[in-house]
Protein backbone atom coordinates (compact mmCIF):
# COMPACT_ATOMS: atom_id res chain seq x y z
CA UNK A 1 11.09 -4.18 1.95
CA UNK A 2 8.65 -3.53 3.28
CA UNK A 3 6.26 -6.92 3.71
CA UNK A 4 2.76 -5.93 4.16
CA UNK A 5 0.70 -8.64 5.95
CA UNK A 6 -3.55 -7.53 5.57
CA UNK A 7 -5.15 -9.44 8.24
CA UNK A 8 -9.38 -9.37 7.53
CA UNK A 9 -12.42 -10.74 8.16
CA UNK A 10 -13.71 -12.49 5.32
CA UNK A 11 -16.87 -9.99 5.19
CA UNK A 12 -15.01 -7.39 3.30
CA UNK A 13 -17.29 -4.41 1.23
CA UNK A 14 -14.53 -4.50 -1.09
CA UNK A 15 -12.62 -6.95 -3.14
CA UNK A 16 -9.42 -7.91 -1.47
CA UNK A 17 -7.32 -7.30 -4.62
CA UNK A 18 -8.55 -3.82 -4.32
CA UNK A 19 -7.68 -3.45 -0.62
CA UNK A 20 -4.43 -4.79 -1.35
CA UNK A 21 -3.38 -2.81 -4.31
CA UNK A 22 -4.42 0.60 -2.36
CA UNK A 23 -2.29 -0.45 0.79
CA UNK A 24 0.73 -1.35 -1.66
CA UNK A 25 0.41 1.97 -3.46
CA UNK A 26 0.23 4.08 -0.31
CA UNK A 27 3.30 2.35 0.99
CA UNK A 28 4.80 3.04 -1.86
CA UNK A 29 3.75 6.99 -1.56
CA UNK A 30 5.06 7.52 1.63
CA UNK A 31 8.90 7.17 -0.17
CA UNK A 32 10.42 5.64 2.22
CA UNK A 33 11.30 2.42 0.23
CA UNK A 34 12.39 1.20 -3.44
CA UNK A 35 8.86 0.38 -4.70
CA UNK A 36 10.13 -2.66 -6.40
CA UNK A 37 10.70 -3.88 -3.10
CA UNK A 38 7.60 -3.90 -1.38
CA UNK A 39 5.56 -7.29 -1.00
CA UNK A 40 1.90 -7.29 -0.25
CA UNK A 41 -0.39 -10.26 0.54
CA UNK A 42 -3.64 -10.74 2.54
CA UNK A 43 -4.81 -13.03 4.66
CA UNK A 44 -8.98 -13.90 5.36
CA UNK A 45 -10.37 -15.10 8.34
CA UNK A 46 -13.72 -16.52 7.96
CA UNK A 47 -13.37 -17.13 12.42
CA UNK A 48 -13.39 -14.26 14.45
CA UNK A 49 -14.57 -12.95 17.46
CA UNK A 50 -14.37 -8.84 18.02
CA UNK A 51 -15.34 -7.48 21.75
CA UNK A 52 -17.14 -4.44 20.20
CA UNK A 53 -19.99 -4.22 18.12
CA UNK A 54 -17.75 -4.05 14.76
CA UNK A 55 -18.60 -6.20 11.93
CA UNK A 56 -15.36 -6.80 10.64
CA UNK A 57 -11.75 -6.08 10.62
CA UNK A 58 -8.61 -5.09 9.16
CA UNK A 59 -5.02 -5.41 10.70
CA UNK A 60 -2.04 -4.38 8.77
CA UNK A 61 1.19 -5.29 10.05
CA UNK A 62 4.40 -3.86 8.48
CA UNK A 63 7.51 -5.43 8.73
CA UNK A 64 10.65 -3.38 8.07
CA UNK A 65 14.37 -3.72 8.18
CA UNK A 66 15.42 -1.68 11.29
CA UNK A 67 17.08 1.39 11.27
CA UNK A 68 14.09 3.66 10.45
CA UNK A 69 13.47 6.79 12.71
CA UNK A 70 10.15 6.98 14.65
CA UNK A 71 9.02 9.37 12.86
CA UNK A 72 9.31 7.37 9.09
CA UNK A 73 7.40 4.58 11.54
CA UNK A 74 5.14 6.36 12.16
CA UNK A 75 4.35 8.44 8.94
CA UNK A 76 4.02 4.57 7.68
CA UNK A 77 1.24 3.53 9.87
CA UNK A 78 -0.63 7.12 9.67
CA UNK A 79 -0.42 6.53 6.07
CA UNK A 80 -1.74 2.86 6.18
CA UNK A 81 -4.50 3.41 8.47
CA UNK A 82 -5.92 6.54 6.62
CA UNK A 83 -5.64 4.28 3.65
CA UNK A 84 -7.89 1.90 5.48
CA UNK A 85 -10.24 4.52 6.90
CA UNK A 86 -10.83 5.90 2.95
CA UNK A 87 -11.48 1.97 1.77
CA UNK A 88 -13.85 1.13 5.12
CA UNK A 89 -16.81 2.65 6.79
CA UNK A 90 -16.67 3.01 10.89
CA UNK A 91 -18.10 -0.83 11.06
CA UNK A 92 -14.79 -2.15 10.93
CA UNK A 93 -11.93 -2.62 13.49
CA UNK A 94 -8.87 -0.92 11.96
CA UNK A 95 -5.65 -1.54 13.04
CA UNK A 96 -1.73 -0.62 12.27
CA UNK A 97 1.45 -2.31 13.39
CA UNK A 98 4.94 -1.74 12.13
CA UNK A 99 7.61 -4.37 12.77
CA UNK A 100 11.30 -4.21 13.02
CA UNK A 101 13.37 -6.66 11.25
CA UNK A 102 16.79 -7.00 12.45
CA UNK A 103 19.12 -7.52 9.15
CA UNK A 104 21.80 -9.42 11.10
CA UNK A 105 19.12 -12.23 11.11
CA UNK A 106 17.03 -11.47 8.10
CA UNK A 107 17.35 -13.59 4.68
CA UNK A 108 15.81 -13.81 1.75
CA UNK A 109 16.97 -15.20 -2.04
């Protein structure tokens, strides 16, 4: 745990594999999980529609198994989302979201 999801607009000014490996890594820095246990993947849209003058975006959402303080929630999204702000210039949308999973319900093999 965590799974990262990297939402973008296909227009990236970086390879994806490179967005995606910095994102892992950082999650990975921030110690709150077993680094064997984080899963990254991203996801391109080549159809979007922003309501600012951006020319692209990125949205990270992070889902977690519950039980994490605020805080660790939120030293995970400040951590993502300077991540994102080293790898992007001001044209792009930038965005953080962290996601409770409840373990009651959870699986996985």
């Amino acid at each position: 745990m965590p799974h990262l999801i990297i939402e973008h607009s296909h227009n990236l000014p970086i390879s994806e594999a490179h967005l995606l490996n910095a994102l892992h890594d950082t999650a990975a820095s921030t110690q709150l999980f077993d680094p064997s246990t984080i899963k990254s993947r991203a996801i391109e849209f080549k159809h979007f529609k922003l309501g600012n003058n951006k020319s692209g975006f990125v949205h990270v959402q992070a889902h977690i198994i519950k039980g994490r303080t605020t805080e660790q929630k939120q030293l995970l999204s400040d951590a993502l989302l300077q991540q994102l702000q080293i790898q992007l210039t001001d044209e792009y949308q930038l965005s953080v979201h962290i996601y409770d999973l409840t373990p009651q319900i959870y699986r996985k093999n």
